[in-house]
Protein backbone atom coordinates (compact mmCIF):
# COMPACT_ATOMS: atom_id res chain seq x y z
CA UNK A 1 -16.09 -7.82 -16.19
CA UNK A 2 -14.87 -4.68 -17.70
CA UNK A 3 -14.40 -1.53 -15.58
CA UNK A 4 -15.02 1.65 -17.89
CA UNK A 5 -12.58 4.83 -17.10
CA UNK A 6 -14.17 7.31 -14.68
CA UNK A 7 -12.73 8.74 -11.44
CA UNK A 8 -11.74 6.48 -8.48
CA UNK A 9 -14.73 6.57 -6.00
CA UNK A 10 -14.39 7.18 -2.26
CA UNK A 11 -16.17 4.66 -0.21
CA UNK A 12 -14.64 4.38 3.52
CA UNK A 13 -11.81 2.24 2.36
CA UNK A 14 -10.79 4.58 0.27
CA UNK A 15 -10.47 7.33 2.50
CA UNK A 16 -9.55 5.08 5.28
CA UNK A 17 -5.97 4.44 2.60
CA UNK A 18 -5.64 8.15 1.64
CA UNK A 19 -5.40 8.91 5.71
CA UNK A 20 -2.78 6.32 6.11
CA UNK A 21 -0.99 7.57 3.03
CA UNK A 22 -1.09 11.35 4.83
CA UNK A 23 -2.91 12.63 1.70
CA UNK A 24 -6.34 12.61 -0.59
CA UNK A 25 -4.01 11.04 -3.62
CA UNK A 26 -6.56 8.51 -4.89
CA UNK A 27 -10.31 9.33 -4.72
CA UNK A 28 -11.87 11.39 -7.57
CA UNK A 29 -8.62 10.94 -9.69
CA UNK A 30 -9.38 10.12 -13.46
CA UNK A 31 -8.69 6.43 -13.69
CA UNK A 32 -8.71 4.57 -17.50
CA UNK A 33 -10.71 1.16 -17.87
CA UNK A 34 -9.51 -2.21 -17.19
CA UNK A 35 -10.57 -5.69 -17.41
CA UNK A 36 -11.81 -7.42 -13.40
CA UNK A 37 -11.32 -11.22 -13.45
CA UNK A 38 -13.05 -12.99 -11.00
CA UNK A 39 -14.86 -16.51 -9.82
CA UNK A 40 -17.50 -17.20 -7.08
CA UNK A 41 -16.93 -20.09 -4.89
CA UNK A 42 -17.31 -21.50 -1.64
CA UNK A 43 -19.15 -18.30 -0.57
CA UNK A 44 -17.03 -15.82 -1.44
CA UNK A 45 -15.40 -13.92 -5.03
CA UNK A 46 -12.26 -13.98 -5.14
CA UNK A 47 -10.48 -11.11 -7.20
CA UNK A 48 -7.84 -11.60 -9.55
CA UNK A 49 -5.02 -9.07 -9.37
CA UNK A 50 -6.15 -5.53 -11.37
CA UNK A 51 -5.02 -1.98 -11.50
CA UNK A 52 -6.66 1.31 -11.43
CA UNK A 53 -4.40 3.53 -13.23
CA UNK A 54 -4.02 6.81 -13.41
CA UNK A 55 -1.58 9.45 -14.21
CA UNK A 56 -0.45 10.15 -10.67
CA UNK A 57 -1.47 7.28 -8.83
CA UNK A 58 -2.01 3.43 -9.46
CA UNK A 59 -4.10 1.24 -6.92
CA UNK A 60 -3.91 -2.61 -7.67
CA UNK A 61 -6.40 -4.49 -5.86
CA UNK A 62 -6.94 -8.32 -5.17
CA UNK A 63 -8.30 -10.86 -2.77
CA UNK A 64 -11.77 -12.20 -1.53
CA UNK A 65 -14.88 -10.56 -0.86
CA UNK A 66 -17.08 -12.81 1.13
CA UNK A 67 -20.78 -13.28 0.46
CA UNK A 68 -21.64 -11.90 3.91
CA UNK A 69 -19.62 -8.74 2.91
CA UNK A 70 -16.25 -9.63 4.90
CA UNK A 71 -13.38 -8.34 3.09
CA UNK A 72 -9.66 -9.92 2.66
CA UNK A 73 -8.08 -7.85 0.52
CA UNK A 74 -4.35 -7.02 -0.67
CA UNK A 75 -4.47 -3.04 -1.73
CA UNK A 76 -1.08 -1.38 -3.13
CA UNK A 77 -0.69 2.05 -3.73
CA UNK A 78 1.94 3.14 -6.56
CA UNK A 79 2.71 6.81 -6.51
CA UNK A 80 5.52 9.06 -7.00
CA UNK A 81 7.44 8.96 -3.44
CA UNK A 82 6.80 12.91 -2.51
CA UNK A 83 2.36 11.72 -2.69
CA UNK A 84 3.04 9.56 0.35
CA UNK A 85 3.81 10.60 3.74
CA UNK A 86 3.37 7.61 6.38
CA UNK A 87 4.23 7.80 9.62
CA UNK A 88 8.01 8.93 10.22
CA UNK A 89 8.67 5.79 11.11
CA UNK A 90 8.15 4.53 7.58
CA UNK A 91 10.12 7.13 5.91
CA UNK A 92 13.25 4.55 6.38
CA UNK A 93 11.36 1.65 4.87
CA UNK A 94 10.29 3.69 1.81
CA UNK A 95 12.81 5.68 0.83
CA UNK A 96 15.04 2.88 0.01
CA UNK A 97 12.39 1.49 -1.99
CA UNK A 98 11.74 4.32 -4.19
CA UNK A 99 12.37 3.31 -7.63
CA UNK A 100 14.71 5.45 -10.68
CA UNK A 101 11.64 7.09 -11.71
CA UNK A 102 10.90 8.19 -8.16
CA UNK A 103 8.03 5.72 -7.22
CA UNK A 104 7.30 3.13 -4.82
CA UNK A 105 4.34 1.06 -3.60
CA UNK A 106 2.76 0.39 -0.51
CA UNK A 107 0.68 -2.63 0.14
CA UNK A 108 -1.81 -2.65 2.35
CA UNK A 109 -4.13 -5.37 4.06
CA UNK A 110 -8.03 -4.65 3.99
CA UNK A 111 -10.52 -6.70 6.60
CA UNK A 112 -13.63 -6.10 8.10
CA UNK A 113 -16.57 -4.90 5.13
CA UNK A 114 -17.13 -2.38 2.79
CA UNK A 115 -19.06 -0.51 5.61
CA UNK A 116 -16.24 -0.76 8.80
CA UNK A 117 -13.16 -1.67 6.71
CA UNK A 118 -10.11 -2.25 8.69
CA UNK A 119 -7.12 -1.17 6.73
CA UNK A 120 -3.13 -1.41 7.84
CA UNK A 121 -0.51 -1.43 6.13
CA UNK A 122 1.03 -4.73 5.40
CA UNK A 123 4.62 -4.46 6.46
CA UNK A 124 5.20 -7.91 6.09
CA UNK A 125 4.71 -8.01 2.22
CA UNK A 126 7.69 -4.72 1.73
CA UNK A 127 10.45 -8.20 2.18
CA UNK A 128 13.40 -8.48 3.59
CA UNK A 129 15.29 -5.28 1.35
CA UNK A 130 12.59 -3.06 3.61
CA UNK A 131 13.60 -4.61 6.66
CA UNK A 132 17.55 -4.01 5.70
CA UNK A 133 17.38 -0.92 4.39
CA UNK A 134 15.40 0.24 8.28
CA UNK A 135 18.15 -1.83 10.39
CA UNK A 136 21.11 0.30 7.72
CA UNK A 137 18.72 3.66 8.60
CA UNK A 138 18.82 2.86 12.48
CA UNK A 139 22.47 2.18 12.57
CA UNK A 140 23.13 5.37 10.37
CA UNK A 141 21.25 7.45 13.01
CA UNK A 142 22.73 5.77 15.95
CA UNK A 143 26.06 6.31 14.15
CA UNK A 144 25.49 10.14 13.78
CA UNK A 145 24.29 10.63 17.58
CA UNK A 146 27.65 8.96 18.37
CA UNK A 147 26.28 5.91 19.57
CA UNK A 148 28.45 3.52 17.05
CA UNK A 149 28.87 0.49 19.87
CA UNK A 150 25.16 0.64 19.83
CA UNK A 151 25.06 0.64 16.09
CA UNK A 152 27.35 -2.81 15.93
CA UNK A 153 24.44 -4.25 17.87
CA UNK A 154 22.49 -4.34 14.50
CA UNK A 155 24.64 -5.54 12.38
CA UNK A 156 23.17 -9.17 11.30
């Protein structure tokens, strides 16, 4: 199925992403065409990986989409790092994972249907480099408070 460019549309899981993300980054952007693969079976479609892209922000999308409407969906938002402000308690998982052109991606994890999505970000998929580069932020901080004994406790 071919998706024709137009502007990214803002159903609830939309805006439900752009209030985790701390900003309206994604809906009504200008987003250029692309190709949806997908196959119907045992109740559900299930979504081949595809991208809306745009100049500021990308959105890849993939997973299942059950007959009865119940979503399990991976979302990931590509943007340039200063588009995204999570929780402060992120800002140590993403800013090591900016990239040299000054963008990273968040993946997120999308349940419940198109009318009461449940979205969260999916912490698990940002690997074990997210997970060092936090336990290297903590011990930094702990360091500068001058609580270095406490700081050793991290060390793996």
């Amino acid at each position: 199925m071919r998706l024709e460019s137009g502007k990214i549309p803002a159903p609830v899981v939309i805006q439900q992403l752009e209030r985790l993300l701390g900003r309206k980054i994604l809906s009504g952007r200008p987003s250029a065409g692309t190709q949806i693969r997908f196959s119907i079976a045992d109740n559900a479609i299930t979504v081949e990986p595809f991208d809306l892209v745009s100049e500021e922000v990308e959105l890849g999308i993939d997973g299942r989409i059950g007959l009865d409407g119940a979503l399990d969906l991976t979302m990931r938002v590509r943007a340039p790092r200063d588009r995204i402000d999570l929780a402060e308690e992120a800002e140590v998982v993403l800013d090591p994972l900016t990239n040299d052109e000054g963008w990273v991606e968040v993946p997120f994890r999308v349940t419940g249907t198109f009318e009461a999505p449940h979205v969260v970000p999916a912490w698990d998929d940002f690997g074990e480099s997210a997970v060092d580069a936090a336990i290297e932020a903590a011990k930094k901080k702990l360091k500068e408070e001058g609580l270095a004994g406490a700081a050793r406790l991290l060390d793996r």
